[in-house]
C-alpha atoms as a PDB file:
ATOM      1  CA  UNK A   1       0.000   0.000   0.000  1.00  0.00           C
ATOM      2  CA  UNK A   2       1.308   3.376  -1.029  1.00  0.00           C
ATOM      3  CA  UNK A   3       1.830   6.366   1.285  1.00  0.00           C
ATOM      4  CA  UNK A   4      -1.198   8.951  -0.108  1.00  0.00           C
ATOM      5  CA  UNK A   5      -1.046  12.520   0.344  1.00  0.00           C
ATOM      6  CA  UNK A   6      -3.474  12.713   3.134  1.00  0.00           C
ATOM      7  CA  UNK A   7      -1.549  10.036   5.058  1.00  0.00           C
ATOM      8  CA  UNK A   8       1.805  12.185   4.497  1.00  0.00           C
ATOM      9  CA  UNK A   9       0.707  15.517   5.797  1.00  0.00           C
ATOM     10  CA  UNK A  10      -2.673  15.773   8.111  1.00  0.00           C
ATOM     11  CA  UNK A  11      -1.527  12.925  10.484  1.00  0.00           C
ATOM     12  CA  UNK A  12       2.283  14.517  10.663  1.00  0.00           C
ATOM     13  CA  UNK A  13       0.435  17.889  11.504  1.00  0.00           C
ATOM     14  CA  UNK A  14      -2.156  16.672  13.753  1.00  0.00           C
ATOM     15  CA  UNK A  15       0.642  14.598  16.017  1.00  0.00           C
ATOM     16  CA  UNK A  16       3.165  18.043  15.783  1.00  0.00           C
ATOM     17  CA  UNK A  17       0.633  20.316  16.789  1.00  0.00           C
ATOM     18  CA  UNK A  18      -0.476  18.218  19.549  1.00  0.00           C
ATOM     19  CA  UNK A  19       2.596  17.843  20.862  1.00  0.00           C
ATOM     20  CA  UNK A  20       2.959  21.321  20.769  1.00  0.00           C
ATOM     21  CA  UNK A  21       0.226  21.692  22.785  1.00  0.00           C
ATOM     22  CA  UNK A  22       1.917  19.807  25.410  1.00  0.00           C
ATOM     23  CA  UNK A  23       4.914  21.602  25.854  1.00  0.00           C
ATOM     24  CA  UNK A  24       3.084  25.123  25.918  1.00  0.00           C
ATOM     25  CA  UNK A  25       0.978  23.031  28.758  1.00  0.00           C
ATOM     26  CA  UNK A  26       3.987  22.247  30.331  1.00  0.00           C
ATOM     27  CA  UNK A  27       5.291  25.767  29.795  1.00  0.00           C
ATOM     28  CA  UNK A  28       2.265  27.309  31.471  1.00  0.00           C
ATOM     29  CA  UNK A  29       2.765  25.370  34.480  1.00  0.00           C
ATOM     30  CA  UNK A  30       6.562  26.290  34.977  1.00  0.00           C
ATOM     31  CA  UNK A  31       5.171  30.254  34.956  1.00  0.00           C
ATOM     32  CA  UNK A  32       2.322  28.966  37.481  1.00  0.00           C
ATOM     33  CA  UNK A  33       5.614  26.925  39.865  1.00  0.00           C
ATOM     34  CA  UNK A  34       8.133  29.446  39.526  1.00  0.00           C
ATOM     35  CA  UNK A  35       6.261  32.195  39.827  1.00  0.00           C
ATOM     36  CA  UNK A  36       6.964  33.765  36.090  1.00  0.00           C
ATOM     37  CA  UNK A  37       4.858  36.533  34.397  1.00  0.00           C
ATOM     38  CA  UNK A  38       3.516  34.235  31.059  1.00  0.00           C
ATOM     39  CA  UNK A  39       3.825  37.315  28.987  1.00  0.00           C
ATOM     40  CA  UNK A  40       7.814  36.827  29.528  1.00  0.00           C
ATOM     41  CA  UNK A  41       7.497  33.643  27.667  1.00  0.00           C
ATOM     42  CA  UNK A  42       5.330  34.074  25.033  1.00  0.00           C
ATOM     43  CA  UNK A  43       6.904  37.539  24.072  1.00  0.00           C
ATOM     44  CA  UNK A  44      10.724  36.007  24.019  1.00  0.00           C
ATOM     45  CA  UNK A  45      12.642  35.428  21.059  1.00  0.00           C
ATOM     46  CA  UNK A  46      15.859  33.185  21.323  1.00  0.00           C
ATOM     47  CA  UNK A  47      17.585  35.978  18.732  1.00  0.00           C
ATOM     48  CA  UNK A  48      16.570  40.072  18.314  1.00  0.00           C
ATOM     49  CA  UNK A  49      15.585  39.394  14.818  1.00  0.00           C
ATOM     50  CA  UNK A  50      13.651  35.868  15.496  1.00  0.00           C
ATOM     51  CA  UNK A  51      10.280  35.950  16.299  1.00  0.00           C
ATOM     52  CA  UNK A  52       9.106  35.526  19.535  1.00  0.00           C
ATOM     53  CA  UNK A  53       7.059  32.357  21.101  1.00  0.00           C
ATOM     54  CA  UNK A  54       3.278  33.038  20.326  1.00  0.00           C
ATOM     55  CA  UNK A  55       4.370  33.734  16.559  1.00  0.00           C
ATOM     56  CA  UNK A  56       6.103  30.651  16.429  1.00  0.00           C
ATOM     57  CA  UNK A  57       2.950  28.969  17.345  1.00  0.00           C
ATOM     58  CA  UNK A  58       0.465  30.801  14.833  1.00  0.00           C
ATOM     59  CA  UNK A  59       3.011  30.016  12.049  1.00  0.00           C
ATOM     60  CA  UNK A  60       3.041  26.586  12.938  1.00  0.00           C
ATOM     61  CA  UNK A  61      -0.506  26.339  12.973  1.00  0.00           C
ATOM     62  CA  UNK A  62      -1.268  28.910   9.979  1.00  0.00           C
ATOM     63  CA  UNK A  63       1.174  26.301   8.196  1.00  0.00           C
ATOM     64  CA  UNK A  64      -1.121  23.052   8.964  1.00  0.00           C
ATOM     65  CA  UNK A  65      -4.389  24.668   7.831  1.00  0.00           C
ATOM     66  CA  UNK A  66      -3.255  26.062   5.392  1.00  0.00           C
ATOM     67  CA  UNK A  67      -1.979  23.215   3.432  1.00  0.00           C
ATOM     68  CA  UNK A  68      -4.765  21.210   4.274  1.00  0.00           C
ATOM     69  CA  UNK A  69      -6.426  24.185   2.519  1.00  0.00           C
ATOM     70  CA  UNK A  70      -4.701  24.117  -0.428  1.00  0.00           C
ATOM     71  CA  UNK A  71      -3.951  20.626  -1.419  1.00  0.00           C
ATOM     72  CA  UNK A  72      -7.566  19.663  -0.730  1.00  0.00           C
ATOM     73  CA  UNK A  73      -8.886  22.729  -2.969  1.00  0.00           C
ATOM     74  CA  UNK A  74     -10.298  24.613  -0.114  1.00  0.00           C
ATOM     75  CA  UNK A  75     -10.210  28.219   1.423  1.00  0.00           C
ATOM     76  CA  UNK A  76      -7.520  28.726   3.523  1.00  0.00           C
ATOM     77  CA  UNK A  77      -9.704  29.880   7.446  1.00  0.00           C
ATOM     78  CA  UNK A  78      -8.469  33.219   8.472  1.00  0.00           C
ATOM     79  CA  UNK A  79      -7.579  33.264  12.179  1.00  0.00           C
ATOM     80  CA  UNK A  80      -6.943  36.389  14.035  1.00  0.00           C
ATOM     81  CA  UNK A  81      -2.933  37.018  15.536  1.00  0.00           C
ATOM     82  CA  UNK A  82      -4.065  38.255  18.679  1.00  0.00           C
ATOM     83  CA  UNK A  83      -3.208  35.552  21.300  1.00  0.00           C
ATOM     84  CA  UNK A  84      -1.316  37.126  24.483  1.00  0.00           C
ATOM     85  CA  UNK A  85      -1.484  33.569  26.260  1.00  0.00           C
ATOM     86  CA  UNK A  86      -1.258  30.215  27.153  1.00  0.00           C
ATOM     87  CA  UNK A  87      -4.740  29.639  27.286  1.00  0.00           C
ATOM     88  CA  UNK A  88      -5.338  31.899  23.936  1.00  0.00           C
ATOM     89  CA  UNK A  89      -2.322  30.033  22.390  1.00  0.00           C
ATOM     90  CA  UNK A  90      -4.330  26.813  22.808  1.00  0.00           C
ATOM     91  CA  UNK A  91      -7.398  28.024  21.550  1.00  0.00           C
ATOM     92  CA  UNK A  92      -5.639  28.861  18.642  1.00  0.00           C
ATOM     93  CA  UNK A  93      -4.380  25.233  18.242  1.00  0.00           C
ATOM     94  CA  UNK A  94      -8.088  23.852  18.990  1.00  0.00           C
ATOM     95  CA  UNK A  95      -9.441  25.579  15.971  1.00  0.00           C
ATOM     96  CA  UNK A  96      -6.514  24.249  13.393  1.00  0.00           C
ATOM     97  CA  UNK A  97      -6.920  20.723  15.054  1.00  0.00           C
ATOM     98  CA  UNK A  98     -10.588  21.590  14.269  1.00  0.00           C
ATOM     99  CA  UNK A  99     -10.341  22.482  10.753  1.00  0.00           C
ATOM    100  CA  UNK A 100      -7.746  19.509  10.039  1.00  0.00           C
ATOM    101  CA  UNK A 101     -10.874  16.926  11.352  1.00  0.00           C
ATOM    102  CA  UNK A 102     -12.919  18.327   8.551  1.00  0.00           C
ATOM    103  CA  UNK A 103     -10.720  17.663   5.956  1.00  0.00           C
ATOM    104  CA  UNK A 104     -11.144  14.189   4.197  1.00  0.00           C
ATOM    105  CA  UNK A 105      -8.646  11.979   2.488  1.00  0.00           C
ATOM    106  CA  UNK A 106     -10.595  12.486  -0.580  1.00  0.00           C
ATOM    107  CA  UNK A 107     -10.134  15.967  -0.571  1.00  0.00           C
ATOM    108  CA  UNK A 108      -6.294  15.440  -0.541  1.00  0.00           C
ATOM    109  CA  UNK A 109      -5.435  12.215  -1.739  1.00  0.00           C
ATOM    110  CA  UNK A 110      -4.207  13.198  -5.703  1.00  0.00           C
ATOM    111  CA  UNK A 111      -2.808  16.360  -4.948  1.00  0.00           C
ATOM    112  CA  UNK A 112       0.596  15.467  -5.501  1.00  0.00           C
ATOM    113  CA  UNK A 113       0.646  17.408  -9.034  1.00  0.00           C
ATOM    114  CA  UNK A 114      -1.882  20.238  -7.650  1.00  0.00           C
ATOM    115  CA  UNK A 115      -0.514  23.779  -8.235  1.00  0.00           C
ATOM    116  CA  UNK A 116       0.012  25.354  -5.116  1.00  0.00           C
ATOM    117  CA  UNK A 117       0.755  29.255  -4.690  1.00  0.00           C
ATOM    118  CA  UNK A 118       2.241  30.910  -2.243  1.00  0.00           C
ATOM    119  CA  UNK A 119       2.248  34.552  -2.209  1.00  0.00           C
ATOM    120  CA  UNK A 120       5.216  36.057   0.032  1.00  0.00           C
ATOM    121  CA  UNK A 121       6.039  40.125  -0.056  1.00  0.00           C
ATOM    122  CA  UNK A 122       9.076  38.859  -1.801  1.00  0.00           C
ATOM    123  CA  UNK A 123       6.732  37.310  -4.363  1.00  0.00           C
ATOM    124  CA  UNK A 124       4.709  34.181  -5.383  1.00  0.00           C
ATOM    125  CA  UNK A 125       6.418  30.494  -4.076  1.00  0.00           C
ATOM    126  CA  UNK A 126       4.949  27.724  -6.620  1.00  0.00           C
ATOM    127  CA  UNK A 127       4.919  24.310  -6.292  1.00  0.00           C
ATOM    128  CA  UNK A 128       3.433  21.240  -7.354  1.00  0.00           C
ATOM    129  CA  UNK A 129       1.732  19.305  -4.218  1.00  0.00           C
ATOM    130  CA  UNK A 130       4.047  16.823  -3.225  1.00  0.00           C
ATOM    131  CA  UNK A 131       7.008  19.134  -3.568  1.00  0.00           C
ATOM    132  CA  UNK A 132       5.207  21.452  -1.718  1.00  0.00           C
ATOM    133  CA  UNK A 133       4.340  18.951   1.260  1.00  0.00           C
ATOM    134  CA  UNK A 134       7.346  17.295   1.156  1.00  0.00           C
ATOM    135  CA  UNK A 135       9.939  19.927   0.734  1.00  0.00           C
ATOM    136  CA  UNK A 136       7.881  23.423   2.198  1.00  0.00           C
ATOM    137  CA  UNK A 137       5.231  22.341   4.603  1.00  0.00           C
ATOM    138  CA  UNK A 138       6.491  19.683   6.769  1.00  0.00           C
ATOM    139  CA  UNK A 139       9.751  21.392   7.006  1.00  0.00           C
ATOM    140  CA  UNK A 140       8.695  24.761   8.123  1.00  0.00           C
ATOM    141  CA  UNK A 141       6.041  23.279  10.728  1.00  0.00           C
ATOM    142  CA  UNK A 142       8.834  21.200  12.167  1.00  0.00           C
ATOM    143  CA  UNK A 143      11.079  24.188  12.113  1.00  0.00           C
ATOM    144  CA  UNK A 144       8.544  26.549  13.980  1.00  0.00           C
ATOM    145  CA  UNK A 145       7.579  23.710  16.771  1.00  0.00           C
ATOM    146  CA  UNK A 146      11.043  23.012  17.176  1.00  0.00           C
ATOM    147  CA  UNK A 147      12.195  27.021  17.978  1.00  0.00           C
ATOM    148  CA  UNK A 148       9.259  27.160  20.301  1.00  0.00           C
ATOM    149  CA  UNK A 149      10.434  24.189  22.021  1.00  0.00           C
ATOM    150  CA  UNK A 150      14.139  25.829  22.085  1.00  0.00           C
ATOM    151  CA  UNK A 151      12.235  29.074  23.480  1.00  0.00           C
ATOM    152  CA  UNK A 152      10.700  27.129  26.325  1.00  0.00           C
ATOM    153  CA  UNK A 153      13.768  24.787  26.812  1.00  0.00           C
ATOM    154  CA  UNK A 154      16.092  27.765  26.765  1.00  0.00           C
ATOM    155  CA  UNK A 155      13.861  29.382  29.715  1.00  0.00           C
ATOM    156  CA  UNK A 156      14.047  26.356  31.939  1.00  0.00           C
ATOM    157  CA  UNK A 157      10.619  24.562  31.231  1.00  0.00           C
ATOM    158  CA  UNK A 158      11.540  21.088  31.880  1.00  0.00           C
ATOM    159  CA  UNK A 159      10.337  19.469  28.649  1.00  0.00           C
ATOM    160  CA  UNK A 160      12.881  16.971  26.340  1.00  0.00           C
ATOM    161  CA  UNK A 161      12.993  14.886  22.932  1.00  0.00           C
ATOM    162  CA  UNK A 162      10.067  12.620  23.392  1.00  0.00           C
ATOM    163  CA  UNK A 163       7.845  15.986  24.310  1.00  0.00           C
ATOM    164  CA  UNK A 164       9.098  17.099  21.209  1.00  0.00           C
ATOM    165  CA  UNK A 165       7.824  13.990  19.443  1.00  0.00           C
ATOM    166  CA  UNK A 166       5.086  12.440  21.357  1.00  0.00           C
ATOM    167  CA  UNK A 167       4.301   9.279  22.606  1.00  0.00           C
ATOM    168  CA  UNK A 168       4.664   6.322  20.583  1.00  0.00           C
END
């Protein structure tokens, strides 16, 4: 049995952003222990010109539903970037988890050639689905869950590896 496109991508981004959830959990009771403002958190950045926690998360996120979007040929849900904490932060996660249980294997499954279009203010990113999947979206939703983990991790919340990537 071959690996479809639904199997490759809404899985991979339901387990991440789960997992994701976790840690910010975990993160929200290390403020709660130690007696830490949660703004300090999600407002810090691990570099000046990095962006800080809570935009790490709403990329990550914004990244999952928006594929889902547009290799199944649907509108891309708008989501507002207001979220000042923990609790707001997984909200925000709740509705992408949300929108990624609508979204059938039908809907994605023969994608792999679909024109996809990105448009960045440095100009349109196109791709053909699985290139796109492969080699754009799993990368950069990996690569924003991991710097929030390093955020957390680098501010003492006691989370490791297998928080990272979830229970077997």
């Amino acid at each position: 049995m071959s690996l479809g496109m639904y199997q490759s991508s809404i899985p991979a981004l339901v387990r991440a952003l789960g997992n994701l959830r976790q840690i910010l959990a975990k993160a929200a009771s290390h403020c709660e222990a130690k007696k830490i403002d949660p703004a300090v958190l999600i407002g810090f950045r691990l570099f000046p010109d990095m962006l800080p926690l809570a935009s790490q998360v709403r990329i990550a996120g914004d990244m999952a539903k928006g594929s889902a979007a547009r290799l199944g040929g649907l509108e891309v849900p708008k989501f507002e970037d207001n979220e000042t904490t923990f609790a707001e932060l997984d909200a925000r996660i709740d509705k992408t988890l949300a929108f990624l249980a609508t979204v059938t294997p039908a809907q994605i499954d023969g994608s792999e050639k679909r024109t996809v279009t990105i448009k960045t203010p440095r100009g349109d990113l196109n791709f053909e689905g699985q290139s796109y999947l492969q080699f754009f979206l799993l990368p950069n939703v990996y690569f924003h869950c991991t710097t929030a983990y390093n955020i957390l991790r680098h501010n003492g919340v006691e989370i490791g590896k297998m928080d990272f990537i979830g229970a077997p």
